[in-house]
N, C-alpha and C. Protein backbone atom coordinates (compact mmCIF):
# COMPACT_ATOMS: atom_id res chain seq x y z
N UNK A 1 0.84 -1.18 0.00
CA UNK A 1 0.00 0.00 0.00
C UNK A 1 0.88 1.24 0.00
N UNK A 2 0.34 2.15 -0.67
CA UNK A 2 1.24 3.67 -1.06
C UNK A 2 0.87 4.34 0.22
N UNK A 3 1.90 5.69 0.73
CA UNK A 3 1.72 5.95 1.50
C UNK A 3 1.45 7.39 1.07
N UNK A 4 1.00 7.62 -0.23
CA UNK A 4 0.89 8.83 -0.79
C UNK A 4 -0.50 9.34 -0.78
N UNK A 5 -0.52 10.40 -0.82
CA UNK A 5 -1.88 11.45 -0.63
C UNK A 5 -2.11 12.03 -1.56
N UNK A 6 -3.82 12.06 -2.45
CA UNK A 6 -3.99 12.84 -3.94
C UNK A 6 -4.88 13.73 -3.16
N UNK A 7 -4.34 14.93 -3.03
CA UNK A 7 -5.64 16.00 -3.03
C UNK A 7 -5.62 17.23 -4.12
N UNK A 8 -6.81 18.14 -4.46
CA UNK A 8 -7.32 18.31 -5.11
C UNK A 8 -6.76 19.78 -5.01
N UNK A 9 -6.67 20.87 -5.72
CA UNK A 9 -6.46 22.32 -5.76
C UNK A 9 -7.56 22.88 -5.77
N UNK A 10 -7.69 23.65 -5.24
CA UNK A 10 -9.04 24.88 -5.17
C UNK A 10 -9.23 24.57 -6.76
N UNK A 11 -8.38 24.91 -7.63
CA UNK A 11 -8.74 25.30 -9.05
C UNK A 11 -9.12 23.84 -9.66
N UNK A 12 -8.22 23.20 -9.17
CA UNK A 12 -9.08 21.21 -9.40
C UNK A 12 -10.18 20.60 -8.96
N UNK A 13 -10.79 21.27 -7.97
CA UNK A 13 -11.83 21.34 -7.42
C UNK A 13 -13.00 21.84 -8.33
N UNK A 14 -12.54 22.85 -8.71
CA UNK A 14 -13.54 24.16 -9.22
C UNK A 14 -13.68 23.19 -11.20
N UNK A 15 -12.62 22.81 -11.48
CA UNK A 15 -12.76 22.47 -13.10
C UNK A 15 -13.58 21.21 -12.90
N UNK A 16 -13.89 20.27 -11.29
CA UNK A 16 -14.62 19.08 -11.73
C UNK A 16 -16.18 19.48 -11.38
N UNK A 17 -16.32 20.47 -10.68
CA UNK A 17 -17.49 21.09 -10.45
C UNK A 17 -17.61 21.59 -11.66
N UNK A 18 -17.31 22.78 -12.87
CA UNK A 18 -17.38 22.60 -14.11
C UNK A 18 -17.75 21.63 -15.06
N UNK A 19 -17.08 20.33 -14.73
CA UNK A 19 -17.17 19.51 -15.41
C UNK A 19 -18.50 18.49 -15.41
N UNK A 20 -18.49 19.00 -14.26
CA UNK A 20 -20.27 18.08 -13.83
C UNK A 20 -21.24 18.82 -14.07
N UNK A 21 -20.98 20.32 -13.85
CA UNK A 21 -22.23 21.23 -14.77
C UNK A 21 -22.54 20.99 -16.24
N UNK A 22 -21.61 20.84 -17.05
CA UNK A 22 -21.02 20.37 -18.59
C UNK A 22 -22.26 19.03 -18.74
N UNK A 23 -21.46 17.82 -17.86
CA UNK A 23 -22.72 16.82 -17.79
C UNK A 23 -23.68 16.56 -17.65
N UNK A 24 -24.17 17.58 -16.64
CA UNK A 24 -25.74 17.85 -16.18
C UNK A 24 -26.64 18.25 -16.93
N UNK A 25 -25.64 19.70 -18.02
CA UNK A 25 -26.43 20.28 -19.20
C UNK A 25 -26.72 19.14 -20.30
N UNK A 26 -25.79 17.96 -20.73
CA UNK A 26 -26.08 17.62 -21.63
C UNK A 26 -27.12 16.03 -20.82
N UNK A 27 -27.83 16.23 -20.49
CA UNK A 27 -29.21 15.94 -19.71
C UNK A 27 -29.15 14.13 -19.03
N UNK A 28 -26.95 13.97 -18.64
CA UNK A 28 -26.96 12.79 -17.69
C UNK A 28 -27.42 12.63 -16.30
N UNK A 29 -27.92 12.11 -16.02
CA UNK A 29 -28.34 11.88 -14.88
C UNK A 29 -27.35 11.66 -13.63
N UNK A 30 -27.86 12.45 -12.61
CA UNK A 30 -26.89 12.88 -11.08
C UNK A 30 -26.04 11.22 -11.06
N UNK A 31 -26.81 10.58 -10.85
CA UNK A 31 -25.94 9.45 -10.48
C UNK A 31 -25.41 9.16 -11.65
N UNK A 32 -24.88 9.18 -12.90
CA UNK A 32 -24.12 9.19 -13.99
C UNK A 32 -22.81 9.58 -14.10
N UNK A 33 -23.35 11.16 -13.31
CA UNK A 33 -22.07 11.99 -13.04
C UNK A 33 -21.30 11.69 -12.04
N UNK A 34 -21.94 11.76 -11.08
CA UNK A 34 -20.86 11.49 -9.91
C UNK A 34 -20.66 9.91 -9.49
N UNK A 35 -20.74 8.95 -10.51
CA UNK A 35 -20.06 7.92 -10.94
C UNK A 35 -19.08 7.96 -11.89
N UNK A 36 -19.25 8.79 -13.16
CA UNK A 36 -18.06 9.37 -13.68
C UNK A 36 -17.17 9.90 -12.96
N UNK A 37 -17.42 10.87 -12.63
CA UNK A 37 -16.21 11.71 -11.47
C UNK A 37 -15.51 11.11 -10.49
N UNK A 38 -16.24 10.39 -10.16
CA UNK A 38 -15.62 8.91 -9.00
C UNK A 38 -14.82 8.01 -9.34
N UNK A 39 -15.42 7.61 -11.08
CA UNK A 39 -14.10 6.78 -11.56
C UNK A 39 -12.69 7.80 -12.30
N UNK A 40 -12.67 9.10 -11.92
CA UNK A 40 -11.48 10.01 -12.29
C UNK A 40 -10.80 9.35 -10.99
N UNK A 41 -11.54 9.83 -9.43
CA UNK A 41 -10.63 9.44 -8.50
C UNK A 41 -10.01 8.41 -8.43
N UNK A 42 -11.15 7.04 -8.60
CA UNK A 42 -10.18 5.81 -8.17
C UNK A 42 -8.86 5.79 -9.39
N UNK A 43 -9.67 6.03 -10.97
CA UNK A 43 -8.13 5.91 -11.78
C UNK A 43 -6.73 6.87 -10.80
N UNK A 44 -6.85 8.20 -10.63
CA UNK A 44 -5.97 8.99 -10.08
C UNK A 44 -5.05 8.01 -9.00
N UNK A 45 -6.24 7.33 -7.95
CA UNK A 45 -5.48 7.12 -7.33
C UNK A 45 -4.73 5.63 -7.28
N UNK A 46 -5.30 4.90 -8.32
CA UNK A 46 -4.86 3.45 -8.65
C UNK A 46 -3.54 3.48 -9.66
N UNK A 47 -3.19 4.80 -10.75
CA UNK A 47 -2.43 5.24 -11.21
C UNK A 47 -1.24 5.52 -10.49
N UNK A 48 -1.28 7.29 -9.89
CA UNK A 48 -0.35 7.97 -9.22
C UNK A 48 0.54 7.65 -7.64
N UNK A 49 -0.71 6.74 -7.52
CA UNK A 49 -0.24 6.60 -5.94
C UNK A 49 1.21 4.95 -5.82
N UNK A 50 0.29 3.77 -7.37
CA UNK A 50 1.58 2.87 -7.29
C UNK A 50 2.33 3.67 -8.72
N UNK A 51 2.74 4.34 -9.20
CA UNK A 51 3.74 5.28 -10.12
C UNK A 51 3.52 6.69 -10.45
N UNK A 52 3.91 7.57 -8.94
CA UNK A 52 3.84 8.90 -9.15
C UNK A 52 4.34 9.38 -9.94
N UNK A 53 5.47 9.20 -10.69
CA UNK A 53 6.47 9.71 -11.65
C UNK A 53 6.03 9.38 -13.00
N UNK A 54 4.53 8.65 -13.36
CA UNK A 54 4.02 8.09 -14.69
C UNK A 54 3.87 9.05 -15.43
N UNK A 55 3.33 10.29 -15.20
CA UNK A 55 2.68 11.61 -16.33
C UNK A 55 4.20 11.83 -16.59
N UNK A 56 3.42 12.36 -17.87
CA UNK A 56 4.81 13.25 -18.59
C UNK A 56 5.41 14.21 -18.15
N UNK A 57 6.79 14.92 -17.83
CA UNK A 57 7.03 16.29 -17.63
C UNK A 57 6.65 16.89 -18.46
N UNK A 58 6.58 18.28 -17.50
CA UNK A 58 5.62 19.52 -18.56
C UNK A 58 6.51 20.72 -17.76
N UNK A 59 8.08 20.63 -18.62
CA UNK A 59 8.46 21.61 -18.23
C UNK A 59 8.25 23.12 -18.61
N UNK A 60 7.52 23.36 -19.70
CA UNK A 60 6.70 24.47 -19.77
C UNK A 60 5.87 25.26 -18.50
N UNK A 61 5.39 24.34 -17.99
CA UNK A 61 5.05 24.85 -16.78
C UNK A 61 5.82 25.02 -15.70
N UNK A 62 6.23 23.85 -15.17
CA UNK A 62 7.58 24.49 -13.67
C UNK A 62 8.19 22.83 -13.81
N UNK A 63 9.56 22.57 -13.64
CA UNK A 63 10.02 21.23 -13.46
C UNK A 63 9.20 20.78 -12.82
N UNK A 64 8.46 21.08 -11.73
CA UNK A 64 7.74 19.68 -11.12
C UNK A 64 6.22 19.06 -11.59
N UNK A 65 5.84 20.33 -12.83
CA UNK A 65 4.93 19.61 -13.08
C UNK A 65 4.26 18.41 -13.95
N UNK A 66 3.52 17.11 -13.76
CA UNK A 66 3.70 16.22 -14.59
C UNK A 66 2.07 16.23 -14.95
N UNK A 67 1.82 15.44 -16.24
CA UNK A 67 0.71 15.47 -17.05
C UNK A 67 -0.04 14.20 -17.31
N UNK A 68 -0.86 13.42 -17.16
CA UNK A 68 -1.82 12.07 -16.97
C UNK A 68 -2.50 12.64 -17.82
N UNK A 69 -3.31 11.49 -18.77
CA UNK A 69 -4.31 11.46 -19.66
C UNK A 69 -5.58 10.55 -19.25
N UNK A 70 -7.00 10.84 -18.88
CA UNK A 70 -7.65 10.15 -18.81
C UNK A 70 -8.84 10.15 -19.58
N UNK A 71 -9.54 9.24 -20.69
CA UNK A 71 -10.96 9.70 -21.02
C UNK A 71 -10.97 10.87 -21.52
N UNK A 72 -9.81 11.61 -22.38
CA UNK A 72 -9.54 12.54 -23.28
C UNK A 72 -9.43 13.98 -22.05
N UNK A 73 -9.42 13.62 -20.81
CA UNK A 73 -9.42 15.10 -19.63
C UNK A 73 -8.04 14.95 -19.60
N UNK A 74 -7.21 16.05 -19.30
CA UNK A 74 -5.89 16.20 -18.86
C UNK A 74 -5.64 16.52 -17.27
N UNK A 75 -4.78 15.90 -16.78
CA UNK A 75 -4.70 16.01 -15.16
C UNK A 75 -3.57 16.86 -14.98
N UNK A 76 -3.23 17.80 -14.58
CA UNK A 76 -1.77 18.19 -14.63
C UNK A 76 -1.55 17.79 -13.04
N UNK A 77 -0.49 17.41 -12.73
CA UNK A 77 -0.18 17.22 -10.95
C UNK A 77 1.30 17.17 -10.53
N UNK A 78 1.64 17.72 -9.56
CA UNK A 78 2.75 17.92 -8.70
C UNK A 78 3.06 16.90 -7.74
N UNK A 79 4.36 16.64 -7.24
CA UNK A 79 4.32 15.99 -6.32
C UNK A 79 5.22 16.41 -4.93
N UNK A 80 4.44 16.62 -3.81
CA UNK A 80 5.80 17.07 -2.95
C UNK A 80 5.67 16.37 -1.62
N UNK A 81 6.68 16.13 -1.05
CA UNK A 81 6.53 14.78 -0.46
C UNK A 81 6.27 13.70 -0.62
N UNK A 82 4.98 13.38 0.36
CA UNK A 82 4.19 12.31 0.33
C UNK A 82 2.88 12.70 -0.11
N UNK A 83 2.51 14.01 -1.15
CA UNK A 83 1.80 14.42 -1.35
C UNK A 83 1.28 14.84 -3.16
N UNK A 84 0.54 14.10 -3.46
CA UNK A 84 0.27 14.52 -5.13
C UNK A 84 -0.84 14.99 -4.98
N UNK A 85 -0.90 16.62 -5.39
CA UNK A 85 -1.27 17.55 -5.77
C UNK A 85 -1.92 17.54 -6.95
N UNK A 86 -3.22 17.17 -7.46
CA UNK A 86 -3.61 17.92 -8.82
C UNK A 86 -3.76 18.98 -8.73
N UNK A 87 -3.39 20.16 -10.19
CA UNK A 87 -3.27 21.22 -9.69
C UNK A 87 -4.52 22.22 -10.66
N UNK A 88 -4.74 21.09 -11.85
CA UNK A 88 -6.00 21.56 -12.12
C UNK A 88 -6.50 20.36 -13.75
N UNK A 89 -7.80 20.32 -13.71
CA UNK A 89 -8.02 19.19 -15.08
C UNK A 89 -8.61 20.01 -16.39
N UNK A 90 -8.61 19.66 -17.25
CA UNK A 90 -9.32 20.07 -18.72
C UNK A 90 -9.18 19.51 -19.89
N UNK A 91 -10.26 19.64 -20.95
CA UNK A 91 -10.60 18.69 -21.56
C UNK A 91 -9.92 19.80 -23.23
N UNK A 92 -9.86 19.36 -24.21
CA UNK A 92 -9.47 20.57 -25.16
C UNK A 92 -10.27 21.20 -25.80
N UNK A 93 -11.74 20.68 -25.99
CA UNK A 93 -12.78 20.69 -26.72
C UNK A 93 -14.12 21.21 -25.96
N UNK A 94 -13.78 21.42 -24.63
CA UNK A 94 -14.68 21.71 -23.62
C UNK A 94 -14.49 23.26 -23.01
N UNK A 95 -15.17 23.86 -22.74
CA UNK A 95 -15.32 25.71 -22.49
C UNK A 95 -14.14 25.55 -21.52
């Protein structure tokens, strides 16, 4: 078992709340969504937690930040410590 921690950024927070408004409009049903959104977490954390170092560097942004692909959303996330940071998600085709 990993001894690592995925939490969420205000602004990672705010793009999956976005992202479930997005879903809601196109007329899925509550429990749809936040079964979608649920399977972002477990991937995140079945991913990052046994190979934090898997996303790509994205030194464009700052050396530490790395990049995961899921279901066409982009994860960008940090890691410091014992701690992975998403720091925010988005899709390319989506507002």
């Amino acid at each position: 078992m990993s001894d690592l921690t995925i939490v969420f950024s205000p602004r990672a927070k705010q793009r999956l709340e976005e992202i479930a408004e997005y879903l809601y409009q196109q007329n899925l049903s509550k429990e749809f969504v936040i079964d979608y959104l649920n399977r972002f977490e477990t991937w995140l954390e079945t991913l990052l937690c046994q190979f934090p170092e898997s996303g790509t560097p994205m030194p464009e942004y700052a050396d530490d930040i790395r990049r995961v692909v899921y279901k066409k959303f982009t994860f960008l996330y940090r890691m410091k410590n014992n701690v992975i940071e998403i720091l925010t998600i988005y899709r390319e085709n989506l507002p």
